[in-house]
Protein backbone atom coordinates (compact mmCIF):
# COMPACT_ATOMS: atom_id res chain seq x y z
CA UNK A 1 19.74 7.09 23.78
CA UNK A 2 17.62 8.50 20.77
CA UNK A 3 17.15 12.23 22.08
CA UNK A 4 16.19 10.92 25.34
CA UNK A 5 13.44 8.43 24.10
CA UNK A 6 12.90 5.21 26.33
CA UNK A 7 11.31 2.13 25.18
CA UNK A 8 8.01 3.09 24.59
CA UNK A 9 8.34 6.35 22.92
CA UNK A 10 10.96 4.91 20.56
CA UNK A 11 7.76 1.88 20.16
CA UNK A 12 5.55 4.61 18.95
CA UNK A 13 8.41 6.92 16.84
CA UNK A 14 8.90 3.36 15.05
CA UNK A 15 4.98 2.43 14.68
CA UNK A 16 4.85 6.40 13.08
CA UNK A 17 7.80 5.93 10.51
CA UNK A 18 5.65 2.67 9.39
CA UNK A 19 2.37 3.87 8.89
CA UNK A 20 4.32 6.67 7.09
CA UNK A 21 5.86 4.12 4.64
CA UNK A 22 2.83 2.18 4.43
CA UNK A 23 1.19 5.43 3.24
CA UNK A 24 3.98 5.97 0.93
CA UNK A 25 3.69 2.58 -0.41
CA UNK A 26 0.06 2.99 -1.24
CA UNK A 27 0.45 5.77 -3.21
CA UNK A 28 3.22 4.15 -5.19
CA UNK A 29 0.77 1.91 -6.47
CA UNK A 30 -0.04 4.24 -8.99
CA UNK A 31 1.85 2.02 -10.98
CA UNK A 32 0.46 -1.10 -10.06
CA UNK A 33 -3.34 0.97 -10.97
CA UNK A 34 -1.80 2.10 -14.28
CA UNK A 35 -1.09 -1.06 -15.47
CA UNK A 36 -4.57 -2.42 -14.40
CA UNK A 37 -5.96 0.08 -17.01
CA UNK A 38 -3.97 -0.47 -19.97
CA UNK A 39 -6.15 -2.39 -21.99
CA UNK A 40 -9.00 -0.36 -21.49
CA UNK A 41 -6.50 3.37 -22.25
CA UNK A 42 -4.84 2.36 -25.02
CA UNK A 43 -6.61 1.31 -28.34
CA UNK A 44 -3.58 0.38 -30.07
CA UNK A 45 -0.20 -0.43 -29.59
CA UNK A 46 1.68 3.19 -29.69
CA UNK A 47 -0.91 4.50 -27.28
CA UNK A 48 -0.20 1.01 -25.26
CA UNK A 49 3.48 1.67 -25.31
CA UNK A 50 3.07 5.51 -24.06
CA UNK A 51 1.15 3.91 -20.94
CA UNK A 52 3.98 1.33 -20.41
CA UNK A 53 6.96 4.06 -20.91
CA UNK A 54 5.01 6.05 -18.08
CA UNK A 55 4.80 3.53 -15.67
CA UNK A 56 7.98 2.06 -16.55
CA UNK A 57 9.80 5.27 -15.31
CA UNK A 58 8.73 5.30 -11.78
CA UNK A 59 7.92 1.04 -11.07
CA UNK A 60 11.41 1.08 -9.44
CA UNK A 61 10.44 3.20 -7.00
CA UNK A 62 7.34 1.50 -5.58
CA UNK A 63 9.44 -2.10 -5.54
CA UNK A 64 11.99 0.26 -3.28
CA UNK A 65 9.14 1.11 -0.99
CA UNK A 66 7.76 -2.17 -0.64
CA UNK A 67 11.09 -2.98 0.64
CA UNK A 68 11.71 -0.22 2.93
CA UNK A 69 8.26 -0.96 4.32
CA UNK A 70 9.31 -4.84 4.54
CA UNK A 71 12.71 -3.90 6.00
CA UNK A 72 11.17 -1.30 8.91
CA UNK A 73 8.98 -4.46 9.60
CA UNK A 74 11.99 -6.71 10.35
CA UNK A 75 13.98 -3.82 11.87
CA UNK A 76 11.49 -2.29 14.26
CA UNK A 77 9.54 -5.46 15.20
CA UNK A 78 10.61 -8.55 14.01
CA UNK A 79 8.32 -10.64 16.25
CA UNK A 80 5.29 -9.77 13.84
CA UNK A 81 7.77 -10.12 10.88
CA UNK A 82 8.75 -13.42 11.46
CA UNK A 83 5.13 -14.36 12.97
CA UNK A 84 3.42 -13.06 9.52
CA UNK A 85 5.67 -13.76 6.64
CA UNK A 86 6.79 -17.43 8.48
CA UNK A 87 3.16 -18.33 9.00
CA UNK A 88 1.28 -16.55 6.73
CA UNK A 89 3.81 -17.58 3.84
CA UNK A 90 1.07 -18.92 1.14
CA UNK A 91 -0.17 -15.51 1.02
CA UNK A 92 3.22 -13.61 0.87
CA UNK A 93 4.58 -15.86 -1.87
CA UNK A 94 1.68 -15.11 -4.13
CA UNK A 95 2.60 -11.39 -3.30
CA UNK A 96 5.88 -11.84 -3.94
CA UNK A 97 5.41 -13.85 -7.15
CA UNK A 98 2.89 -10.92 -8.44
CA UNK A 99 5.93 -8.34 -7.81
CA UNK A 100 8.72 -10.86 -9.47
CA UNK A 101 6.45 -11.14 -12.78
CA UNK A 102 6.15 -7.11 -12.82
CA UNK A 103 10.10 -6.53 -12.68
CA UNK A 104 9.98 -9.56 -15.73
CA UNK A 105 7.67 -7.74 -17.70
CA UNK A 106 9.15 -4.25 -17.60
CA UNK A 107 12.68 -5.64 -18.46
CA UNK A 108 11.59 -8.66 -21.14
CA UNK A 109 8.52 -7.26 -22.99
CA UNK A 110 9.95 -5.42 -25.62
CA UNK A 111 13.20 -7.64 -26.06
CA UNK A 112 14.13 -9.15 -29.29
CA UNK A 113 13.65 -12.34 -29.88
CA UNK A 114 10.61 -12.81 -27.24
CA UNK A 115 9.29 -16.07 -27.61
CA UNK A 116 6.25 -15.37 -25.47
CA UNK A 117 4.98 -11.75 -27.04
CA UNK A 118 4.51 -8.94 -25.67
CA UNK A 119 0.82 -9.57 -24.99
CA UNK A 120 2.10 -12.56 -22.37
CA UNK A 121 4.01 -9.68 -20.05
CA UNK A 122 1.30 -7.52 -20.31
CA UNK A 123 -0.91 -9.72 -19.06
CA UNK A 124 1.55 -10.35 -15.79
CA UNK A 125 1.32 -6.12 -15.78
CA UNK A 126 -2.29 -6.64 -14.99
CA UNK A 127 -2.14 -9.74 -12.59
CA UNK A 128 0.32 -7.21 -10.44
CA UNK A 129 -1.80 -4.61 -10.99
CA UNK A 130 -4.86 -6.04 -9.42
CA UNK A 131 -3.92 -9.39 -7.81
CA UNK A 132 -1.11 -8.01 -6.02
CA UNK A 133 -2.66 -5.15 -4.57
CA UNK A 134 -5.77 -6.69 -4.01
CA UNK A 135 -3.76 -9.22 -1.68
CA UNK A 136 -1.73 -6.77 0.02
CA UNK A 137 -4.85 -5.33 1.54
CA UNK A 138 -6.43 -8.39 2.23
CA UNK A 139 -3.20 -8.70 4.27
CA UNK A 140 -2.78 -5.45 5.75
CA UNK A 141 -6.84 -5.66 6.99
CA UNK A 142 -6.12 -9.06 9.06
CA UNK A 143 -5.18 -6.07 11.46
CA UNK A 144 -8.22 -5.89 12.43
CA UNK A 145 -9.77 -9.27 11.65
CA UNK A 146 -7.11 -11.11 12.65
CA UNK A 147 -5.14 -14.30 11.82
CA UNK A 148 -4.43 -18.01 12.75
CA UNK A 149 -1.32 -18.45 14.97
CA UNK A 150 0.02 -19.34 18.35
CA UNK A 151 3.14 -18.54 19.63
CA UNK A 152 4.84 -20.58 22.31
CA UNK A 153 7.18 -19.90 25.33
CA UNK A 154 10.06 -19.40 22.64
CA UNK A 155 7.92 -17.15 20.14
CA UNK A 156 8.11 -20.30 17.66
CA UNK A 157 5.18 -19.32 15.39
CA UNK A 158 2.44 -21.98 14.48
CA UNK A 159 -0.28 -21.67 11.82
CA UNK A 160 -3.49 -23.61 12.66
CA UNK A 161 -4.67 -23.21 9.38
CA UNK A 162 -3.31 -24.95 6.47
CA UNK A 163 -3.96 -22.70 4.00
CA UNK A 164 -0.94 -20.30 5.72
CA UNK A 165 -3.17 -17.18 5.31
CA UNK A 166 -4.49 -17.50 1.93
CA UNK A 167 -7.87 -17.70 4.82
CA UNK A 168 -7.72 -14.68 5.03
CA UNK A 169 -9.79 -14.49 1.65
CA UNK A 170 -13.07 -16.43 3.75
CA UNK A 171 -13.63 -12.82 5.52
CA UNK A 172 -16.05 -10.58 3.73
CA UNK A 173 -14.49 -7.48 5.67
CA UNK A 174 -10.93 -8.02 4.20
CA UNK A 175 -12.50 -7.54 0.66
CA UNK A 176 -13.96 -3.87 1.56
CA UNK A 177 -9.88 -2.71 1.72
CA UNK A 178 -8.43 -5.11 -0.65
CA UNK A 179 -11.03 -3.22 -3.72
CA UNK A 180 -10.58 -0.04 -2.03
CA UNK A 181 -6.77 -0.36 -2.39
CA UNK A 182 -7.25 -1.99 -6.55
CA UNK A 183 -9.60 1.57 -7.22
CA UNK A 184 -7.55 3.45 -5.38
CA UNK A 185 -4.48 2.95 -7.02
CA UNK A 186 -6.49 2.92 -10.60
CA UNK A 187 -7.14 6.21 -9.84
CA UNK A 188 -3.79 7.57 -8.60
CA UNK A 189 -2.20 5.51 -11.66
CA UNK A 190 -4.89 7.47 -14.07
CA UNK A 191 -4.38 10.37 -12.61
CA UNK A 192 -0.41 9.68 -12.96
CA UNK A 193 -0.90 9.18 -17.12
CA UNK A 194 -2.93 12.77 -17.12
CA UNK A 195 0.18 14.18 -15.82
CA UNK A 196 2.84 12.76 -17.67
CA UNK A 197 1.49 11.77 -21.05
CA UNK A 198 0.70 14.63 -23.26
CA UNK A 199 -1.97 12.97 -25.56
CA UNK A 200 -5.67 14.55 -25.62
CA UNK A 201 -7.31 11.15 -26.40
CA UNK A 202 -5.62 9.09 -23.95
CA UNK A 203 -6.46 12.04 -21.58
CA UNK A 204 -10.06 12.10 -21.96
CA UNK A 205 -9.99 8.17 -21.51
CA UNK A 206 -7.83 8.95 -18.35
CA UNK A 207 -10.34 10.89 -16.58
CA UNK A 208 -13.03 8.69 -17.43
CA UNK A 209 -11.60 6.10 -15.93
CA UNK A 210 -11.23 7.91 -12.90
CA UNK A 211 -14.94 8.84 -12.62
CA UNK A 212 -15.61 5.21 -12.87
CA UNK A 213 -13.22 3.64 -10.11
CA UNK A 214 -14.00 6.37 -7.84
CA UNK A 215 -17.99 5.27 -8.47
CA UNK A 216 -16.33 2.00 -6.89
CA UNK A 217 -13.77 3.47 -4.42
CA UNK A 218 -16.09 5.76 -2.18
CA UNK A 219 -18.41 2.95 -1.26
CA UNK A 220 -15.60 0.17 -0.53
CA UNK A 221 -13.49 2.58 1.70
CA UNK A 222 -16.78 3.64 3.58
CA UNK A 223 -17.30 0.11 3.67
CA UNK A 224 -13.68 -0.31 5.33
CA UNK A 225 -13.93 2.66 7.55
CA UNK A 226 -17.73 1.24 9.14
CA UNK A 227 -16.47 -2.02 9.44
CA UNK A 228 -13.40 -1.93 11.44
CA UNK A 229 -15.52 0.82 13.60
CA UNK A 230 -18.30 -1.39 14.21
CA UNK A 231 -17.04 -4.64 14.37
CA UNK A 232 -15.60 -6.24 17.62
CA UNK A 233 -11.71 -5.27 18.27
CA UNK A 234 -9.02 -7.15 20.26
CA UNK A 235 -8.64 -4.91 23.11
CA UNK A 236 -5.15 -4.51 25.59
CA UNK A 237 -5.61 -4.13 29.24
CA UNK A 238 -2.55 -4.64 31.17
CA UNK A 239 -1.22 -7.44 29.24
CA UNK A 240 -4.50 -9.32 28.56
CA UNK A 241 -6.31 -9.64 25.27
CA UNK A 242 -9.81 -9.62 24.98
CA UNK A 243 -12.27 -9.32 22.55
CA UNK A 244 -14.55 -6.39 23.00
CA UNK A 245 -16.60 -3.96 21.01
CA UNK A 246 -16.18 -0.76 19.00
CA UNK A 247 -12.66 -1.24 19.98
CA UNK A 248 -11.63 0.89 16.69
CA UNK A 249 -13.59 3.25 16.84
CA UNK A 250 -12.88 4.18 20.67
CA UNK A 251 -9.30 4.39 19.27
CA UNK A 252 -10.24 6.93 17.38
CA UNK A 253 -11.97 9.10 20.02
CA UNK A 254 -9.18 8.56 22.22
CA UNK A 255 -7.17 10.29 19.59
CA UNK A 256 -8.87 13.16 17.65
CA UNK A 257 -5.65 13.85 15.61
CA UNK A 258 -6.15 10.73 14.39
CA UNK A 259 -9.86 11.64 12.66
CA UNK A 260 -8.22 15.28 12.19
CA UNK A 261 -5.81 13.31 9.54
CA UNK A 262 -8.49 11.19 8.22
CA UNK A 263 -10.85 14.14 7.35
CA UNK A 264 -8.34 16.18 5.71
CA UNK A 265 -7.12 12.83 3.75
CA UNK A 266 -10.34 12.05 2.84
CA UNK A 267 -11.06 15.85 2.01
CA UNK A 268 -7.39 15.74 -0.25
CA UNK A 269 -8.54 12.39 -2.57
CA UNK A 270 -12.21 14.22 -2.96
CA UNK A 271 -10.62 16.85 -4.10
CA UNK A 272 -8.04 15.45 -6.49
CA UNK A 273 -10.52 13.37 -7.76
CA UNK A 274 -12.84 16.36 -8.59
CA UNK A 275 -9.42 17.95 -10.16
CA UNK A 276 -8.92 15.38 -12.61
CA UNK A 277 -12.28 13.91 -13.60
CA UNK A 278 -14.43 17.34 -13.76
CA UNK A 279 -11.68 20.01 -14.26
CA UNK A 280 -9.32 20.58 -17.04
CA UNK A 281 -6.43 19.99 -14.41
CA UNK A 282 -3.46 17.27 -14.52
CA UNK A 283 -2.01 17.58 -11.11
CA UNK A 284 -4.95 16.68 -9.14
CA UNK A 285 -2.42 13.26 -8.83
CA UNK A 286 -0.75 15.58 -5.69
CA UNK A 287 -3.53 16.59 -3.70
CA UNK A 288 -4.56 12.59 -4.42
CA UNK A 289 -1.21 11.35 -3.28
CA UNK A 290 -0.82 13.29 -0.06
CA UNK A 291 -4.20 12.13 1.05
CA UNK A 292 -3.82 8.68 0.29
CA UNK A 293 -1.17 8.81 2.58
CA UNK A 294 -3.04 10.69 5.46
CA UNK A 295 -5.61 8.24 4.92
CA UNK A 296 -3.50 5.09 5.52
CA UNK A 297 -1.42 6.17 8.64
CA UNK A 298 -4.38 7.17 10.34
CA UNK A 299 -6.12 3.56 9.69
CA UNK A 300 -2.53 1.94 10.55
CA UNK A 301 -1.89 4.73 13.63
CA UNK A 302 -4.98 3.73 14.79
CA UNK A 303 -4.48 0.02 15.02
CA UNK A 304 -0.90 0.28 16.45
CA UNK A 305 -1.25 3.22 19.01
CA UNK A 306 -4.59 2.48 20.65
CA UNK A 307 -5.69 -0.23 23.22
CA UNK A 308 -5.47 -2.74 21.00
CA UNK A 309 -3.07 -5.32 19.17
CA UNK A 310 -2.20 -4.64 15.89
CA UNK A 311 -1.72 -8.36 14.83
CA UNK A 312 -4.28 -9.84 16.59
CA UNK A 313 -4.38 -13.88 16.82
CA UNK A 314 -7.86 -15.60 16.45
CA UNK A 315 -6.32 -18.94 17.46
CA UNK A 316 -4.76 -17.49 20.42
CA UNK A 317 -6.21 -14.18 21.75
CA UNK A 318 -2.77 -14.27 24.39
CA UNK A 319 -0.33 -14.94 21.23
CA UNK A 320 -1.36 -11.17 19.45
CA UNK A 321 1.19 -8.87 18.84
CA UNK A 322 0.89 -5.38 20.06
CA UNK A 323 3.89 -2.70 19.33
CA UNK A 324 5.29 -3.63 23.33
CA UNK A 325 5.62 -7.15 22.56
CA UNK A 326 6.40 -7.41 19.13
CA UNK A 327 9.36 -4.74 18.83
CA UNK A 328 12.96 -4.74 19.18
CA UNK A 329 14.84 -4.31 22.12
CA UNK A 330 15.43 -0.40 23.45
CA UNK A 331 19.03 -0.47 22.12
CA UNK A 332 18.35 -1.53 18.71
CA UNK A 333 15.56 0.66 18.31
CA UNK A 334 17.93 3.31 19.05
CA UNK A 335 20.41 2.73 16.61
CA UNK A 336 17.84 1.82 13.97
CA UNK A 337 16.36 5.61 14.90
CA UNK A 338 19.04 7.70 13.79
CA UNK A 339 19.27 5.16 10.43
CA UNK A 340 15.90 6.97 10.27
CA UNK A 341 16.89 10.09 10.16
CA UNK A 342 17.85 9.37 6.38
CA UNK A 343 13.99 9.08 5.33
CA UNK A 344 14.11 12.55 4.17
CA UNK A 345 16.53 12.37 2.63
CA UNK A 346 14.50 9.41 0.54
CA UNK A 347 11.90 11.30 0.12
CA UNK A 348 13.57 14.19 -1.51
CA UNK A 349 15.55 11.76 -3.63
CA UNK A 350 11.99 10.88 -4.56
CA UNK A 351 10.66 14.10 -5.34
CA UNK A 352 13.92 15.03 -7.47
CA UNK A 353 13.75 11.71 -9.61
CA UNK A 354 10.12 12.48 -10.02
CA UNK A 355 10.59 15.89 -11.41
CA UNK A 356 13.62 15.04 -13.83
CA UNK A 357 11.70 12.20 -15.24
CA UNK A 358 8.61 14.05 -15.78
CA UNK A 359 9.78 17.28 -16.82
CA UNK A 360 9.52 16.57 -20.54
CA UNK A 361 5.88 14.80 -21.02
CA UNK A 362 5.68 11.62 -23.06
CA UNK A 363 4.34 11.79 -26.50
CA UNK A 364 3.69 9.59 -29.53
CA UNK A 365 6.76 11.38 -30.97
CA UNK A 366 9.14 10.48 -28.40
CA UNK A 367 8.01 6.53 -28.52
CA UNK A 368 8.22 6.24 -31.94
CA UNK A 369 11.94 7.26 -32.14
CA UNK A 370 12.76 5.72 -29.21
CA UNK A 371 14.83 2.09 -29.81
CA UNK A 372 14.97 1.52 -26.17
CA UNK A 373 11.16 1.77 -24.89
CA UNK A 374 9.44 -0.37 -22.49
């Protein structure tokens, strides 16, 4: 119905526009990495206000992602949706709470007659900032590692663990992508400040800070990237999951395009990186963001389009959900397809909202005269 697609083509074209948003969403947490680093940017509370104001222009638009990305979940296979936020919901509602106290802060921080302070809901900045980030990976790598359900004859999800995926935290491999993500985005929402704030000091800070979470970020992706390569994968053969080894990584050979994206992903946050922390540049946040994104829909491509389930079940091996049993049926998937279509559309909305808030650079000037700051 969708240009000709049948069922598995329109599997795939829906596993794509995911791993796309997931991408997307991972470079909106620039934010979230921003306002991990305020206390150690700003030295007093103008220069902590400028940070805030920065962030606070472009938050909405990473709590819109997280939704799309939560809402292409439901739409395009709502199998794993209801198997991971019904079952794993201990972990989600911490995730969820972390995002809740973020829109709190942003709206109540500044308000008169704050009983709390300001220094409360800037504290809840940097619980989202690393907590909820950090758990969102931890999350996203049970991928690989897998998690603690069985589904029976009616797909009724049950969790064999109490702790409803908050176990997820007992495997050592989950860490390497739950820090790469909290660096990551410290350096995306550093580089961010460099090119919206036009302040020397809090500049040189800015790039300094960069240099050091990369220090940390390069070893914890590597980390990431030789684990899920290495480590036994839950492999697909007509119908039948198994476990089996190098599963990942023969993913990966089976689709070159795949380490084609990765390279030049890689290549693109080496090279922003450099930009910013070694260079007089402040747009080496583009470059960043573009391969942040190649980086995470190759890792999420890889998982979802190879021989192998992309929610695998450690309690069940027969229960994990690939992208042929988990997805919608071929009609909705159809429908839901040309919805897609609009996700340029987003994106350009994006790129224009981005450009008219940033065209004039924040200063100390601006925040001082401003009655209605963050």
């Amino acid at each position: 119905m969708f240009f000709g697609l049948d069922l598995y083509a329109l599997q795939v074209y829906w596993w794509v526009i995911i791993s796309l948003l997931g991408g997307l969403l991972v470079f909106m947490f620039f934010v979230q990495g921003g306002q991990s680093l305020i206390c150690l940017l700003a030295k007093d509370e103008l220069e902590k206000s400028m940070l805030i104001n920065a962030l606070g222009r472009k938050w909405e638009l990473g709590f819109t992602t997280l939704v799309l990305f939560g809402g292409a979940c439901f739409a395009a296979f709502p199998l794993f949706y209801s198997t991971s936020f019904g079952g794993a919901y201990w972990v989600w509602l911490v995730i969820l709470f972390c995002f809740v106290i973020q829109a709190v802060s942003y709206e109540y921080r500044k308000k008169a007659g704050n009983v709390f302070g300001s220094r409360v809901y800037e504290v809840f900045l940097w619980i989202n900032g690393v907590f909820g980030v950090f758990l969102i990976g931890v999350a996203i790598s049970t991928f690989f590692s897998g998690s603690y359900f069985v589904l029976d004859s009616h797909n009724f999800v049950q969790w064999s663990k109490a702790s409803r995926g908050l176990e997820a935290l007992l495997e050592w491999g989950n860490y390497c992508l739950g820090f790469s993500l909290v660096f990551l985005s410290q350096i995306l929402g550093a580089s961010y400040f460099l090119n919206s704030i036009d302040d020397l000091t809090l500049a040189k800070r800015a790039r300094r800070a960069i240099l050091l979470s990369s220090i940390a970020f390069v070893p914890c992706i590597c980390g990431f990237l030789a684990w899920i390569c290495l480590k036994d994968g839950f492999y697909i053969s007509e119908g039948v999951v198994s476990v089996q080894k190098y599963v990942y990584l023969h993913n990966f050979l089976s689709m070159p395009y795949l380490i084609v994206g990765l390279a030049i992903g890689v290549g693109l946050v080496l090279w922003g990186i450099y930009k910013n922390a070694f260079t007089s540049s402040i747009r080496g946040i583009f470059p960043l963001g573009v391969g942040s994104v190649l980086v995470v829909m190759a890792v999420l491509l890889n998982v979802g389009l190879g021989d192998s389930a992309f929610y695998p079940s450690i309690a069940d091996l027969q229960s994990s959900l690939s992208i042929h049993n988990a997805s919608s049926s071929y009609y909705t998937l159809s429908i839901m397809a040309y919805v897609s279509l609009l996700v340029p559309f987003v994106l350009a909305y994006i790129v224009y909202v981005w450009r008219a808030m940033d065209r004039v650079k924040i200063t100390k000037d601006e925040i001082q005269a401003d009655s209605h700051a963050y």
